[in-house]
C-alpha atoms as a PDB file:
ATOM      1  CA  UNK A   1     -66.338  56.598-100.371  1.00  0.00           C
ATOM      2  CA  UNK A   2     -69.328  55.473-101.743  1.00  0.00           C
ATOM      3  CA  UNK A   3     -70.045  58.623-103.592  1.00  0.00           C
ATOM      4  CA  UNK A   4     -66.667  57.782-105.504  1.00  0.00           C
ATOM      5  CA  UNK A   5     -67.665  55.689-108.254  1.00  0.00           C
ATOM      6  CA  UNK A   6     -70.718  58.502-109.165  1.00  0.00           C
ATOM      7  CA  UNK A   7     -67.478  60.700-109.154  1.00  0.00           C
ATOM      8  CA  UNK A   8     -65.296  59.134-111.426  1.00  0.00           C
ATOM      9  CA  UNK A   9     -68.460  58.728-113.590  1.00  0.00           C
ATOM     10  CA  UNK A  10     -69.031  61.986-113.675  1.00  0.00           C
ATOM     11  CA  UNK A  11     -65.174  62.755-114.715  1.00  0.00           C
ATOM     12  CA  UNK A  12     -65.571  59.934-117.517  1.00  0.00           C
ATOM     13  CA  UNK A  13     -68.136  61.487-119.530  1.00  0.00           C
ATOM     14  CA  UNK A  14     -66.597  65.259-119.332  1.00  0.00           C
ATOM     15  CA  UNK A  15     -62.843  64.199-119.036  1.00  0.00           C
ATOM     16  CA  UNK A  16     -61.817  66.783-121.901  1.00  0.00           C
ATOM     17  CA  UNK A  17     -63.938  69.847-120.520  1.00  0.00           C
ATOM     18  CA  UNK A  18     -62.362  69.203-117.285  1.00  0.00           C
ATOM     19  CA  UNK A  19     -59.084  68.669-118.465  1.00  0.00           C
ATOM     20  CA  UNK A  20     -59.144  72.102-120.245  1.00  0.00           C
ATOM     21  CA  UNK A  21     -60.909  73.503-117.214  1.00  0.00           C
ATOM     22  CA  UNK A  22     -58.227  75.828-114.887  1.00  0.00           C
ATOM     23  CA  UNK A  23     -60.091  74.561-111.917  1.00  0.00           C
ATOM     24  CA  UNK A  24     -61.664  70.623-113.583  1.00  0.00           C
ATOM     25  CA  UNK A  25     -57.778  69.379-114.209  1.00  0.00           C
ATOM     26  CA  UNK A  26     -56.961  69.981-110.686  1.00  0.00           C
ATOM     27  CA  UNK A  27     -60.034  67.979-109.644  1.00  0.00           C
ATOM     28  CA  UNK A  28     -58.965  65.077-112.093  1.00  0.00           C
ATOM     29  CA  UNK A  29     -55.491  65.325-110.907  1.00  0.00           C
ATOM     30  CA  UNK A  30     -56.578  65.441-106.913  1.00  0.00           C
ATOM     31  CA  UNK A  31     -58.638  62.013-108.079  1.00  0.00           C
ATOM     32  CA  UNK A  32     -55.733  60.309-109.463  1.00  0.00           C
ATOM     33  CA  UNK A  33     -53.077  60.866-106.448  1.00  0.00           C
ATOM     34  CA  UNK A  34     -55.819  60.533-103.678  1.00  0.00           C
ATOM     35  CA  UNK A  35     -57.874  57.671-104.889  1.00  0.00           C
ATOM     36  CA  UNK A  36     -55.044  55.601-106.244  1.00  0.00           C
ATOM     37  CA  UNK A  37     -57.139  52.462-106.176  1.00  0.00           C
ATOM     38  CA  UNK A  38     -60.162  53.902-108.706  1.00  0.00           C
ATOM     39  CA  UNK A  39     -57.178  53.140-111.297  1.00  0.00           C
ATOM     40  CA  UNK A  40     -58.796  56.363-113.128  1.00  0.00           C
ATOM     41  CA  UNK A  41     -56.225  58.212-116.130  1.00  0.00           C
ATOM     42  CA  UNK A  42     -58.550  60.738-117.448  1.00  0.00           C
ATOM     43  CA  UNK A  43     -55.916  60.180-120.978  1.00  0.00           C
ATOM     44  CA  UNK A  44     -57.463  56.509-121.308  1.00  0.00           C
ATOM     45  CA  UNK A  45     -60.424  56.785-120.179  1.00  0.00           C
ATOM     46  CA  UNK A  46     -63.784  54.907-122.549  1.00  0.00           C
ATOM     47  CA  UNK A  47     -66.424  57.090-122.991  1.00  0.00           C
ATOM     48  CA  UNK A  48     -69.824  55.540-123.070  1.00  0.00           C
ATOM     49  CA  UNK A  49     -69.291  53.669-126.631  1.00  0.00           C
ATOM     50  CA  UNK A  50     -66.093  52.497-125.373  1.00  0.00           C
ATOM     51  CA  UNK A  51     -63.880  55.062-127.187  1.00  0.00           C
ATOM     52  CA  UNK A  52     -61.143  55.927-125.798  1.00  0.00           C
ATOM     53  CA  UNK A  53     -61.292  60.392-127.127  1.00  0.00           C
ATOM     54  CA  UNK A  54     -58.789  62.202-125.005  1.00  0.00           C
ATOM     55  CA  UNK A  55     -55.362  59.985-126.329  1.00  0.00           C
ATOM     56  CA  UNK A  56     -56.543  61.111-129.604  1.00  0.00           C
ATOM     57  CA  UNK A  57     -56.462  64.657-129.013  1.00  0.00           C
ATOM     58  CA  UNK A  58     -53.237  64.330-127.091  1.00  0.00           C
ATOM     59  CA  UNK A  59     -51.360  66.451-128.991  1.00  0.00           C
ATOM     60  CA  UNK A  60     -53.783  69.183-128.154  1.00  0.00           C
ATOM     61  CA  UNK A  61     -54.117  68.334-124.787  1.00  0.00           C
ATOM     62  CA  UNK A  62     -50.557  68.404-124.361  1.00  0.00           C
ATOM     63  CA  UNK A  63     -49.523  72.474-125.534  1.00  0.00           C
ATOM     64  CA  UNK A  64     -52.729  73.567-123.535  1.00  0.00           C
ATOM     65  CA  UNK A  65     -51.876  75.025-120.199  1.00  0.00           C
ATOM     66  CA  UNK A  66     -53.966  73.083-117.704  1.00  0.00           C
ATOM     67  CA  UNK A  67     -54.844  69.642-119.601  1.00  0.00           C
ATOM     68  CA  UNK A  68     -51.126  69.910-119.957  1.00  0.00           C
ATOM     69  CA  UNK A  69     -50.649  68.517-116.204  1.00  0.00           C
ATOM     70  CA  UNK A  70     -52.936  66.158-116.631  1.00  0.00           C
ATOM     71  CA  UNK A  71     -51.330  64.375-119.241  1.00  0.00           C
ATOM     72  CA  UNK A  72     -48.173  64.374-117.474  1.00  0.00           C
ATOM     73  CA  UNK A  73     -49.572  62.782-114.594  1.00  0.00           C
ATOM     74  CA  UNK A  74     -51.091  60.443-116.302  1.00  0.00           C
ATOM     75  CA  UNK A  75     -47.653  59.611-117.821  1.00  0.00           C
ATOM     76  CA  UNK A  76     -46.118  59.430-114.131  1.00  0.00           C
ATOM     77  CA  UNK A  77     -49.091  57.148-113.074  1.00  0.00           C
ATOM     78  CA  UNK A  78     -50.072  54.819-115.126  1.00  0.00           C
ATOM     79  CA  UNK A  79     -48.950  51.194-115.081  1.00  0.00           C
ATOM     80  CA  UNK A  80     -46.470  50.277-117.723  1.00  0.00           C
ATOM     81  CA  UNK A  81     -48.659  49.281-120.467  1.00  0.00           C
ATOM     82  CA  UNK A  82     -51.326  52.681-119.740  1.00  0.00           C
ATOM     83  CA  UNK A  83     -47.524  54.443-119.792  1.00  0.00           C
ATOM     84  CA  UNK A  84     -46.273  53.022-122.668  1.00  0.00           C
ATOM     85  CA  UNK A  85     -49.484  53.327-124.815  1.00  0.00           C
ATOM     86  CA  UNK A  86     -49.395  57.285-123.775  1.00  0.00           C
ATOM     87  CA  UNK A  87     -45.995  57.669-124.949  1.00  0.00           C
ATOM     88  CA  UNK A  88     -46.636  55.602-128.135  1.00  0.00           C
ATOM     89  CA  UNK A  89     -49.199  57.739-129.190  1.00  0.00           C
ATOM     90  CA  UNK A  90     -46.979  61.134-128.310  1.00  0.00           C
ATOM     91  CA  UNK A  91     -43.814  59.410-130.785  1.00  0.00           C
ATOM     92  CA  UNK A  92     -46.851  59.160-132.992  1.00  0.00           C
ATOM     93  CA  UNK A  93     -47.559  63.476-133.289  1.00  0.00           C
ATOM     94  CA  UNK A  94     -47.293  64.492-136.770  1.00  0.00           C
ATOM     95  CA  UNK A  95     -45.322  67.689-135.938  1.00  0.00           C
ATOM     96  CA  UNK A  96     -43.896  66.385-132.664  1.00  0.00           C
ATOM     97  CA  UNK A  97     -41.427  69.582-132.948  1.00  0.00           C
ATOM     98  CA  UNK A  98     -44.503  71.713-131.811  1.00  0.00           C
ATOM     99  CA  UNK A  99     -44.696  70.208-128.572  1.00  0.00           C
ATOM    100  CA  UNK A 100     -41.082  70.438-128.243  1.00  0.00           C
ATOM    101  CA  UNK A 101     -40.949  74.182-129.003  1.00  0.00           C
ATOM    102  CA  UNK A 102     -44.383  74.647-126.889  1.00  0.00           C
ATOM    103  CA  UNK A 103     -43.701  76.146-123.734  1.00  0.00           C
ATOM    104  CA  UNK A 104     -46.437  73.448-121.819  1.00  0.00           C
ATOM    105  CA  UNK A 105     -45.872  70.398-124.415  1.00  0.00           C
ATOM    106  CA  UNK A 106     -42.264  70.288-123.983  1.00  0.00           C
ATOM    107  CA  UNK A 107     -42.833  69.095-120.660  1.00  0.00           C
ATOM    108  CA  UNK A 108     -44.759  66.191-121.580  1.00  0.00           C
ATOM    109  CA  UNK A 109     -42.484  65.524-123.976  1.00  0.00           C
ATOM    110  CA  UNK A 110     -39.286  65.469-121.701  1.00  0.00           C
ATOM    111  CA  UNK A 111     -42.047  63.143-118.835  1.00  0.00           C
ATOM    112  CA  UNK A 112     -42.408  60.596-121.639  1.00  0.00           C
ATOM    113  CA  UNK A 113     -38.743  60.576-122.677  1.00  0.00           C
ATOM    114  CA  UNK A 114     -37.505  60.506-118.669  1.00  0.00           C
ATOM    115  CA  UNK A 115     -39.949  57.584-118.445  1.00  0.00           C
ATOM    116  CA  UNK A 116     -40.069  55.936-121.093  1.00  0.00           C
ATOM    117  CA  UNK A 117     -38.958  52.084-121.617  1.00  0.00           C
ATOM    118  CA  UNK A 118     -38.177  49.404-124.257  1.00  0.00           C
ATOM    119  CA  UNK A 119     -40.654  50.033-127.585  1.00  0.00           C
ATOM    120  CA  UNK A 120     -41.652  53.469-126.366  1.00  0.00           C
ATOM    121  CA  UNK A 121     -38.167  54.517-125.432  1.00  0.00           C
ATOM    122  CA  UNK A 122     -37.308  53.691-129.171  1.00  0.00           C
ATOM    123  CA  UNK A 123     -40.349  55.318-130.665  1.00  0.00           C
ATOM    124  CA  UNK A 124     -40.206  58.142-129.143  1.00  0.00           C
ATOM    125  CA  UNK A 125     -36.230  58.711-129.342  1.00  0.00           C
ATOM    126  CA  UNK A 126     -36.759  57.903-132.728  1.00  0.00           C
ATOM    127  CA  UNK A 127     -39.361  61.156-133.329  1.00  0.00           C
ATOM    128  CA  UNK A 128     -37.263  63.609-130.752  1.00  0.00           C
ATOM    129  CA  UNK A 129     -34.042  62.705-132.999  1.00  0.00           C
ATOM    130  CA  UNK A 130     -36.211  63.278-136.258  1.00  0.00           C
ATOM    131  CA  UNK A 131     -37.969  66.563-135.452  1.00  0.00           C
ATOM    132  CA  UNK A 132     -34.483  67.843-133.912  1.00  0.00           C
ATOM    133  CA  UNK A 133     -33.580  69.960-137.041  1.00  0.00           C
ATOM    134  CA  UNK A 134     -36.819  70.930-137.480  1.00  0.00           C
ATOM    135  CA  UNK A 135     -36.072  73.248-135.144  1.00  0.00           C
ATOM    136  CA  UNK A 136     -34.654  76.751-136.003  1.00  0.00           C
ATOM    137  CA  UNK A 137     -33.327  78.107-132.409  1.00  0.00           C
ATOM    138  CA  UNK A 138     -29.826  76.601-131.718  1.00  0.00           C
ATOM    139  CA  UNK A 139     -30.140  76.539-128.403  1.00  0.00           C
ATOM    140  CA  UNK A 140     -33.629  74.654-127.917  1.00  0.00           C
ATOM    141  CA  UNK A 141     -31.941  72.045-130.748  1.00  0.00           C
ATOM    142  CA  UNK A 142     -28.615  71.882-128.446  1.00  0.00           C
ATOM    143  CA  UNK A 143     -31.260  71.537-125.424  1.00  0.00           C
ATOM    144  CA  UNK A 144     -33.578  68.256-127.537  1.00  0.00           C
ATOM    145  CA  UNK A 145     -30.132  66.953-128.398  1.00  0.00           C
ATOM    146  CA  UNK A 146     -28.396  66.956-124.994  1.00  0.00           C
ATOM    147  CA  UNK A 147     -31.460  65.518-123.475  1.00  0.00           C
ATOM    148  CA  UNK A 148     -32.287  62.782-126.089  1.00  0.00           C
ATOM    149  CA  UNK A 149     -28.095  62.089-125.708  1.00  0.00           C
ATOM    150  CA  UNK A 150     -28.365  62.052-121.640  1.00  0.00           C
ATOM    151  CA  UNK A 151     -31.389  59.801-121.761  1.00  0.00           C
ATOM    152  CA  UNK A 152     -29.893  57.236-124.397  1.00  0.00           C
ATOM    153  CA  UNK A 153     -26.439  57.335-123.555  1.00  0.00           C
ATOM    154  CA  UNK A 154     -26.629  53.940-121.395  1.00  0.00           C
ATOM    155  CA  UNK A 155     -28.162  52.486-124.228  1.00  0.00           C
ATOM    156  CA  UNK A 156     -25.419  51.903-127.222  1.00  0.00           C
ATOM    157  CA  UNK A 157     -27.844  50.371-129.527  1.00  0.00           C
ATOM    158  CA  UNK A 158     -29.349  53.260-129.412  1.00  0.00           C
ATOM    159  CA  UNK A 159     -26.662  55.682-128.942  1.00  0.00           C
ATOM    160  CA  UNK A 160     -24.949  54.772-132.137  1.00  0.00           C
ATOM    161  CA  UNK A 161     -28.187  54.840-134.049  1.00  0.00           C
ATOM    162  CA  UNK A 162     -28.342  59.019-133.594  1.00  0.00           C
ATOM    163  CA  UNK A 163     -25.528  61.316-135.008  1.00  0.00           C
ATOM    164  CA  UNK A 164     -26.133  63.772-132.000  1.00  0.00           C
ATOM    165  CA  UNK A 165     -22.985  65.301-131.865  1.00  0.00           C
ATOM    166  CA  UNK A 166     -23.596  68.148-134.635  1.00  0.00           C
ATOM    167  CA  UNK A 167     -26.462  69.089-132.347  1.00  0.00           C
ATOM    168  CA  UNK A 168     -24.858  68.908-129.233  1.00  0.00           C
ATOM    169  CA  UNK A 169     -21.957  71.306-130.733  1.00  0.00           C
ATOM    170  CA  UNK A 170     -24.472  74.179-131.379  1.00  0.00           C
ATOM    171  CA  UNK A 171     -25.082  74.580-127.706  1.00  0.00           C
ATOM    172  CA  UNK A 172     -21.588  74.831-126.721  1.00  0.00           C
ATOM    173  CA  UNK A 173     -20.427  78.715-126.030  1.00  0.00           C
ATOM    174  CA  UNK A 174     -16.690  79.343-126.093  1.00  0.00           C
ATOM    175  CA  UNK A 175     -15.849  81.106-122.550  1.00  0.00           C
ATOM    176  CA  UNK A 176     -14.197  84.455-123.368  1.00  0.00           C
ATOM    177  CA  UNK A 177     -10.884  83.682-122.043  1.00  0.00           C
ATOM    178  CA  UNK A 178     -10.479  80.240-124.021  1.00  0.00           C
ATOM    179  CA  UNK A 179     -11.763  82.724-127.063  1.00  0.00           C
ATOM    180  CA  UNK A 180      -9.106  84.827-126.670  1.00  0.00           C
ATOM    181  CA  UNK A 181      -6.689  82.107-126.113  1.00  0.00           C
ATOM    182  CA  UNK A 182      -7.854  80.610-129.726  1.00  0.00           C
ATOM    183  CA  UNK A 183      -7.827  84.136-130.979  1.00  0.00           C
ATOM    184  CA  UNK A 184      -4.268  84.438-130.421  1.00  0.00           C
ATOM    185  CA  UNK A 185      -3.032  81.216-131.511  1.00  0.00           C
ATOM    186  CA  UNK A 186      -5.101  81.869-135.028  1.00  0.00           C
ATOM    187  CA  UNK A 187      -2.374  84.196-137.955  1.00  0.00           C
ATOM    188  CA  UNK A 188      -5.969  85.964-138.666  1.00  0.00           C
ATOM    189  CA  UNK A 189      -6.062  87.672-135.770  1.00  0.00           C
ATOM    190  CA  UNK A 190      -3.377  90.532-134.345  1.00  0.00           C
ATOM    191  CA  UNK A 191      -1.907  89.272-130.984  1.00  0.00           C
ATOM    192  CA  UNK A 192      -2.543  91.487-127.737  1.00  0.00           C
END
């Protein structure tokens, strides 16, 4: 224990090479759930000029395999105002739809939505709804717009503030039978 504060020193001043590190972000992630009261979030953490670098580079940190996790947990552990200043920053991403498309980002993206709350929960809802058409596959659009609707929908302020329903559409599939049903009922088509 009293080698612990040398430790988290350590992780301070390399926090990025270990959070792109395959081996380094376990290390930082084994610090945060097992030494809960060292309050250390490698995504906030002051280097020695008091700067906090990693939340800056968050959009980087977040489509990266391994850093990836750690910026999810740091999502899932931080106190409300470490939480809400993560997912501030993420509603902040330029080309948000990146993460959403990336196959490690969208994960942080969908953390930050699930947990999300008050200013950040409108921030961020507010950049998922905009970068929606963005994207080109139906499907992950149908998939943004299904979770953005499933997350909001006990919230009518802002549930009537997004036209989701266009969205939501494109990811419905017609099951054969009911197509063939509709088929039938439509003059176009010959009846079987």
């Amino acid at each position: 224990t009293e080698d612990r504060p040398k430790l988290i020193d350590y992780c301070r001043s390399k926090v990025i090479e270990l959070m792109l590190d395959p081996y380094g972000n376990y290390a930082l992630q084994e610090i945060m759930d097992k030494w809960p009261e060292q309050h250390f979030l490698p995504l906030i953490e002051k280097d020695n000029n008091g700067l906090t670098c990693s939340i800056n580079k968050i959009a980087q940190l977040s489509i990266q395999k391994f850093s990836s996790n750690v910026v999810e947990k740091c999502i899932k552990l931080g106190a409300k105002e470490e939480r809400n200043e993560i997912i501030l920053h993420i509603s902040k991403i330029g080309k948000l739809v990146n993460l959403m498309y990336s196959s490690f980002g969208n994960y942080v993206v969908q953390t930050a939505l699930e947990l999300s709350e008050g200013d950040s929960l409108n921030a961020l809802t507010g950049a998922i709804y905009k970068n929606i058409p963005a994207i080109s596959d139906k499907k992950i659009r149908a998939k943004w717009a299904k979770l953005l609707f499933d997350r909001i929908h006990n919230y009518p302020d802002l549930l009537f503030t997004y036209n989701l329903e266009e969205y939501l559409n494109e990811g419905v599939q017609v099951a054969p039978a009911q197509k063939m049903k509709e088929d039938q009922m439509n003059p176009g088509y010959p009846a079987y």
